[in-house]
N, C-alpha and C. Protein backbone atom coordinates (compact mmCIF):
# COMPACT_ATOMS: atom_id res chain seq x y z
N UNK A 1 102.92 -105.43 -128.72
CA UNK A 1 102.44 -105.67 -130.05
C UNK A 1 103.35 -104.95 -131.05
N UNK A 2 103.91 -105.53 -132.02
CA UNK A 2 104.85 -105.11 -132.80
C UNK A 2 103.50 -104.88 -134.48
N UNK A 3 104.39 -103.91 -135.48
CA UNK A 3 103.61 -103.18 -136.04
C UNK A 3 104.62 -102.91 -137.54
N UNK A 4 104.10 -103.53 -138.50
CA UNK A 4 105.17 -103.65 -139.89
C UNK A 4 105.45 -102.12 -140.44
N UNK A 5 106.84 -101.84 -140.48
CA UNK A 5 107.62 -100.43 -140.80
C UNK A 5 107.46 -100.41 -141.70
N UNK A 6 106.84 -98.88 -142.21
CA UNK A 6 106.80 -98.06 -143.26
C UNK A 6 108.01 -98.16 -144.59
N UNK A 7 109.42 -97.72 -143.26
CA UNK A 7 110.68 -98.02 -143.89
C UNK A 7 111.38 -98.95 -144.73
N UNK A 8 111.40 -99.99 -143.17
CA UNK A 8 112.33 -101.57 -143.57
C UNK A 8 111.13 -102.56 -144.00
N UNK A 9 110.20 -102.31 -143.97
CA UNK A 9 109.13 -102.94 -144.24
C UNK A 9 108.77 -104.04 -143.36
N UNK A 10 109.61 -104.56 -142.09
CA UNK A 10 109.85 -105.52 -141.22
C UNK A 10 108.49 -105.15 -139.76
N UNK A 11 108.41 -106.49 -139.25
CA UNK A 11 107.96 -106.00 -138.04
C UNK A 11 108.41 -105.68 -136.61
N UNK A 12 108.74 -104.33 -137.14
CA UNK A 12 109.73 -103.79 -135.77
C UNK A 12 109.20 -102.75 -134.77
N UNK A 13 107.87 -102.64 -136.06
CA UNK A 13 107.23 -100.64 -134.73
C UNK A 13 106.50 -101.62 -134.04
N UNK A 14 107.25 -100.59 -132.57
CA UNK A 14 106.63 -100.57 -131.28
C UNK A 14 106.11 -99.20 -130.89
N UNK A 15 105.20 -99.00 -129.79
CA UNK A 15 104.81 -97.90 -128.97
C UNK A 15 105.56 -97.78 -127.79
N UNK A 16 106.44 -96.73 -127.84
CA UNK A 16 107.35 -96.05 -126.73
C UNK A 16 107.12 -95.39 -125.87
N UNK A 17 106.52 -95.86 -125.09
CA UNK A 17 105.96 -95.12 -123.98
C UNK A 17 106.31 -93.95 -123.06
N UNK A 18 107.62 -94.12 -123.26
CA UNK A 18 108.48 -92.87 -122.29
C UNK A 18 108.76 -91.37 -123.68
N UNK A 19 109.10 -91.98 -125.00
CA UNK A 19 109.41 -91.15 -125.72
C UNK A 19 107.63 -90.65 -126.12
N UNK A 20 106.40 -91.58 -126.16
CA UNK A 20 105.29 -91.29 -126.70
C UNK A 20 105.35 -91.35 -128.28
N UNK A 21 106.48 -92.03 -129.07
CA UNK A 21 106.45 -92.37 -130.26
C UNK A 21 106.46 -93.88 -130.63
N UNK A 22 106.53 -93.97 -132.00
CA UNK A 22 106.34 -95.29 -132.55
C UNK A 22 107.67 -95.67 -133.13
N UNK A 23 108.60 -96.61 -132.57
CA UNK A 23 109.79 -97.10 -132.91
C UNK A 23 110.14 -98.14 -133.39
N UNK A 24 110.96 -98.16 -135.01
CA UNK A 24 111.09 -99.27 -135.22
C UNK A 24 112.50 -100.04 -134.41
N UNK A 25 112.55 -101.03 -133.61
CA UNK A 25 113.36 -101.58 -132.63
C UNK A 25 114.46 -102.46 -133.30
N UNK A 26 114.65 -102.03 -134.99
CA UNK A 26 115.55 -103.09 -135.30
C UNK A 26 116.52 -102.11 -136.13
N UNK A 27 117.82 -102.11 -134.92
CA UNK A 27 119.32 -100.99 -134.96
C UNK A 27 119.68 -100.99 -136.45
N UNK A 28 119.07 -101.59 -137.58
CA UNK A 28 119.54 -100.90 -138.90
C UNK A 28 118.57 -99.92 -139.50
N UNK A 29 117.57 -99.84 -138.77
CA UNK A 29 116.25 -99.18 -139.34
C UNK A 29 116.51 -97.98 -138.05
N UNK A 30 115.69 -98.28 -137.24
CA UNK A 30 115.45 -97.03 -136.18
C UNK A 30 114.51 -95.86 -136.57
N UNK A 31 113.40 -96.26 -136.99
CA UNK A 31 112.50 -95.16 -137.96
C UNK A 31 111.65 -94.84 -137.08
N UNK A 32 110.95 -93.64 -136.51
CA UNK A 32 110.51 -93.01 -135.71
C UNK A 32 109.16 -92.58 -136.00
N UNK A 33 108.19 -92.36 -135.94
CA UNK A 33 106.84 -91.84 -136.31
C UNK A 33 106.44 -91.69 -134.78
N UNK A 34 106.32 -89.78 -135.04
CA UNK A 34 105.49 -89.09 -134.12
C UNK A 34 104.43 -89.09 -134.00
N UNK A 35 103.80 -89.09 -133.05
CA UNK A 35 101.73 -88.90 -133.37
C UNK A 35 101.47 -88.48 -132.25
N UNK A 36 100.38 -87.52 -132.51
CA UNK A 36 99.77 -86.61 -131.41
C UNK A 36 99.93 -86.94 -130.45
N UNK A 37 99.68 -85.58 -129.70
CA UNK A 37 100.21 -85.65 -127.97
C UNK A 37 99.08 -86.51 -127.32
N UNK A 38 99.90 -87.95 -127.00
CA UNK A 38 98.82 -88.82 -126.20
C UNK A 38 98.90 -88.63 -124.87
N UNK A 39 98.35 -89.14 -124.25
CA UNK A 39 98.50 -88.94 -122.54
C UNK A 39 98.60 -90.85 -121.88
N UNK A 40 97.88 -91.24 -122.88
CA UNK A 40 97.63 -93.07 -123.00
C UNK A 40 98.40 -93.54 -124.30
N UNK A 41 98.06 -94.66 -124.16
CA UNK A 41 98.43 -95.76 -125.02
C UNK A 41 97.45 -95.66 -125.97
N UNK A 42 97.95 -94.97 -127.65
CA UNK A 42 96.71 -95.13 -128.64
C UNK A 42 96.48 -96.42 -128.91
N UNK A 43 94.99 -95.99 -129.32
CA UNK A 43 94.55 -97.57 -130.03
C UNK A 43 95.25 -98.22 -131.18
N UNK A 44 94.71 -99.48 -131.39
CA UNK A 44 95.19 -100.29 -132.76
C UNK A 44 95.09 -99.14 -133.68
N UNK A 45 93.52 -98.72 -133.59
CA UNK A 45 93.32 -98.02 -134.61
C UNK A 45 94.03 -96.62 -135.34
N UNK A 46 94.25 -96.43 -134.23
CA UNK A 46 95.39 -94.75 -134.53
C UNK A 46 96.58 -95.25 -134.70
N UNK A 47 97.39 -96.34 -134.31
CA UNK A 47 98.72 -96.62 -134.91
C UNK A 47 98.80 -96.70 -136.05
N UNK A 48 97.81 -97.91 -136.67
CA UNK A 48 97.65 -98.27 -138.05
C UNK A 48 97.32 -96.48 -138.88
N UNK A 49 96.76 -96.11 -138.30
CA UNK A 49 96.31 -94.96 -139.57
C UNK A 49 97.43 -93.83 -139.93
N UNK A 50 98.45 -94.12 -138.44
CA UNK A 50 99.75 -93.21 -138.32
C UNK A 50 100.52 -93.92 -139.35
N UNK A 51 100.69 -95.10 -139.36
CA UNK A 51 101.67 -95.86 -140.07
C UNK A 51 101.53 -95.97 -141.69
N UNK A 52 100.18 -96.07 -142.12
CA UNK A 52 99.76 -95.68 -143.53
C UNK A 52 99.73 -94.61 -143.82
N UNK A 53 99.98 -93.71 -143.09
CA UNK A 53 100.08 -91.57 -143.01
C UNK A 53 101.62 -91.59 -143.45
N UNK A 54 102.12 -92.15 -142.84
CA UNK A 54 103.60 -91.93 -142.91
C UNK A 54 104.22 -92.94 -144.20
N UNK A 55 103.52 -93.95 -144.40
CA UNK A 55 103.97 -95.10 -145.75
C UNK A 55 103.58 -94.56 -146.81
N UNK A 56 102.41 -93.38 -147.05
CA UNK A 56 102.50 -93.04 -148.02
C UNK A 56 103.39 -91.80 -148.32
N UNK A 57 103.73 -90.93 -147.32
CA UNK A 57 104.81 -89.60 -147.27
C UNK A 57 105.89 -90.37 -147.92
N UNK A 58 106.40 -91.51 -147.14
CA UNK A 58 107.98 -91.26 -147.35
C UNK A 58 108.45 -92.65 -149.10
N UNK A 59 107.26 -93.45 -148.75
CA UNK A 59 107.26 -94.77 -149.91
C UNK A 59 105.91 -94.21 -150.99
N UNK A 60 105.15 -93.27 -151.12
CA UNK A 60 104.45 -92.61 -151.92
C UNK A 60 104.02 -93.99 -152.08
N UNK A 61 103.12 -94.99 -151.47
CA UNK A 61 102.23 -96.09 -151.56
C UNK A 61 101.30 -96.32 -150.56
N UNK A 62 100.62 -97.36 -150.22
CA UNK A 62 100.17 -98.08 -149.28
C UNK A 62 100.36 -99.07 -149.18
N UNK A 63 100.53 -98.96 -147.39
CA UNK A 63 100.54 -100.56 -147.01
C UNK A 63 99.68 -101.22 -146.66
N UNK A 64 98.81 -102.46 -147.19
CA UNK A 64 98.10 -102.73 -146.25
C UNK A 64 97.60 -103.55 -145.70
N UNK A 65 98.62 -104.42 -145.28
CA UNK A 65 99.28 -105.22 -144.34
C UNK A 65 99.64 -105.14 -142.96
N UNK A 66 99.09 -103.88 -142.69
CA UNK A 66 99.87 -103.37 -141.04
C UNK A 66 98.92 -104.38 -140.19
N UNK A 67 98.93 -105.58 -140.01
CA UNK A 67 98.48 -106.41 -139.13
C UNK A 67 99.52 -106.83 -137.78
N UNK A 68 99.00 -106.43 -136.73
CA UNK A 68 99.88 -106.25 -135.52
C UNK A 68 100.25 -107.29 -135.09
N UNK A 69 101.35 -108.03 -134.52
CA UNK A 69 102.08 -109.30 -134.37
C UNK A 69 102.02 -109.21 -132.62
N UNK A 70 101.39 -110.26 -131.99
CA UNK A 70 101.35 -110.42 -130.46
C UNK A 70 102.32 -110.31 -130.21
């Protein structure tokens, strides 16, 4: 499930399972969002709230659009 970037604004965040972060997968962006030490796969719900945590830090807005792409 891919997840619209804070950054590039594109739908590129994925959940990285080996790193345990949220990566955007498209090589001009590469934008990273950490989130708590999981042990699993967070929910919809905790990505989205990571991703509007971090859209408002770095773009001082909201997004809210983060609707997840199969």
């Amino acid at each position: 499930m891919r997840y619209r970037c804070p950054k590039c604004n594109r739908y590129g965040m994925q959940w990285d399972a080996r790193a345990k972060v949220l990566v955007c997968y498209y090589s001009t962006c590469n934008y990273v969002i950490r989130m708590n030490n999981h042990q699993d796969i967070p929910r919809t719900k905790q990505i989205i709230s990571a991703i509007k945590k971090e859209a408002k830090e770095i773009q001082h807005k909201n997004i809210d659009n983060i609707i997840p792409i199969a």
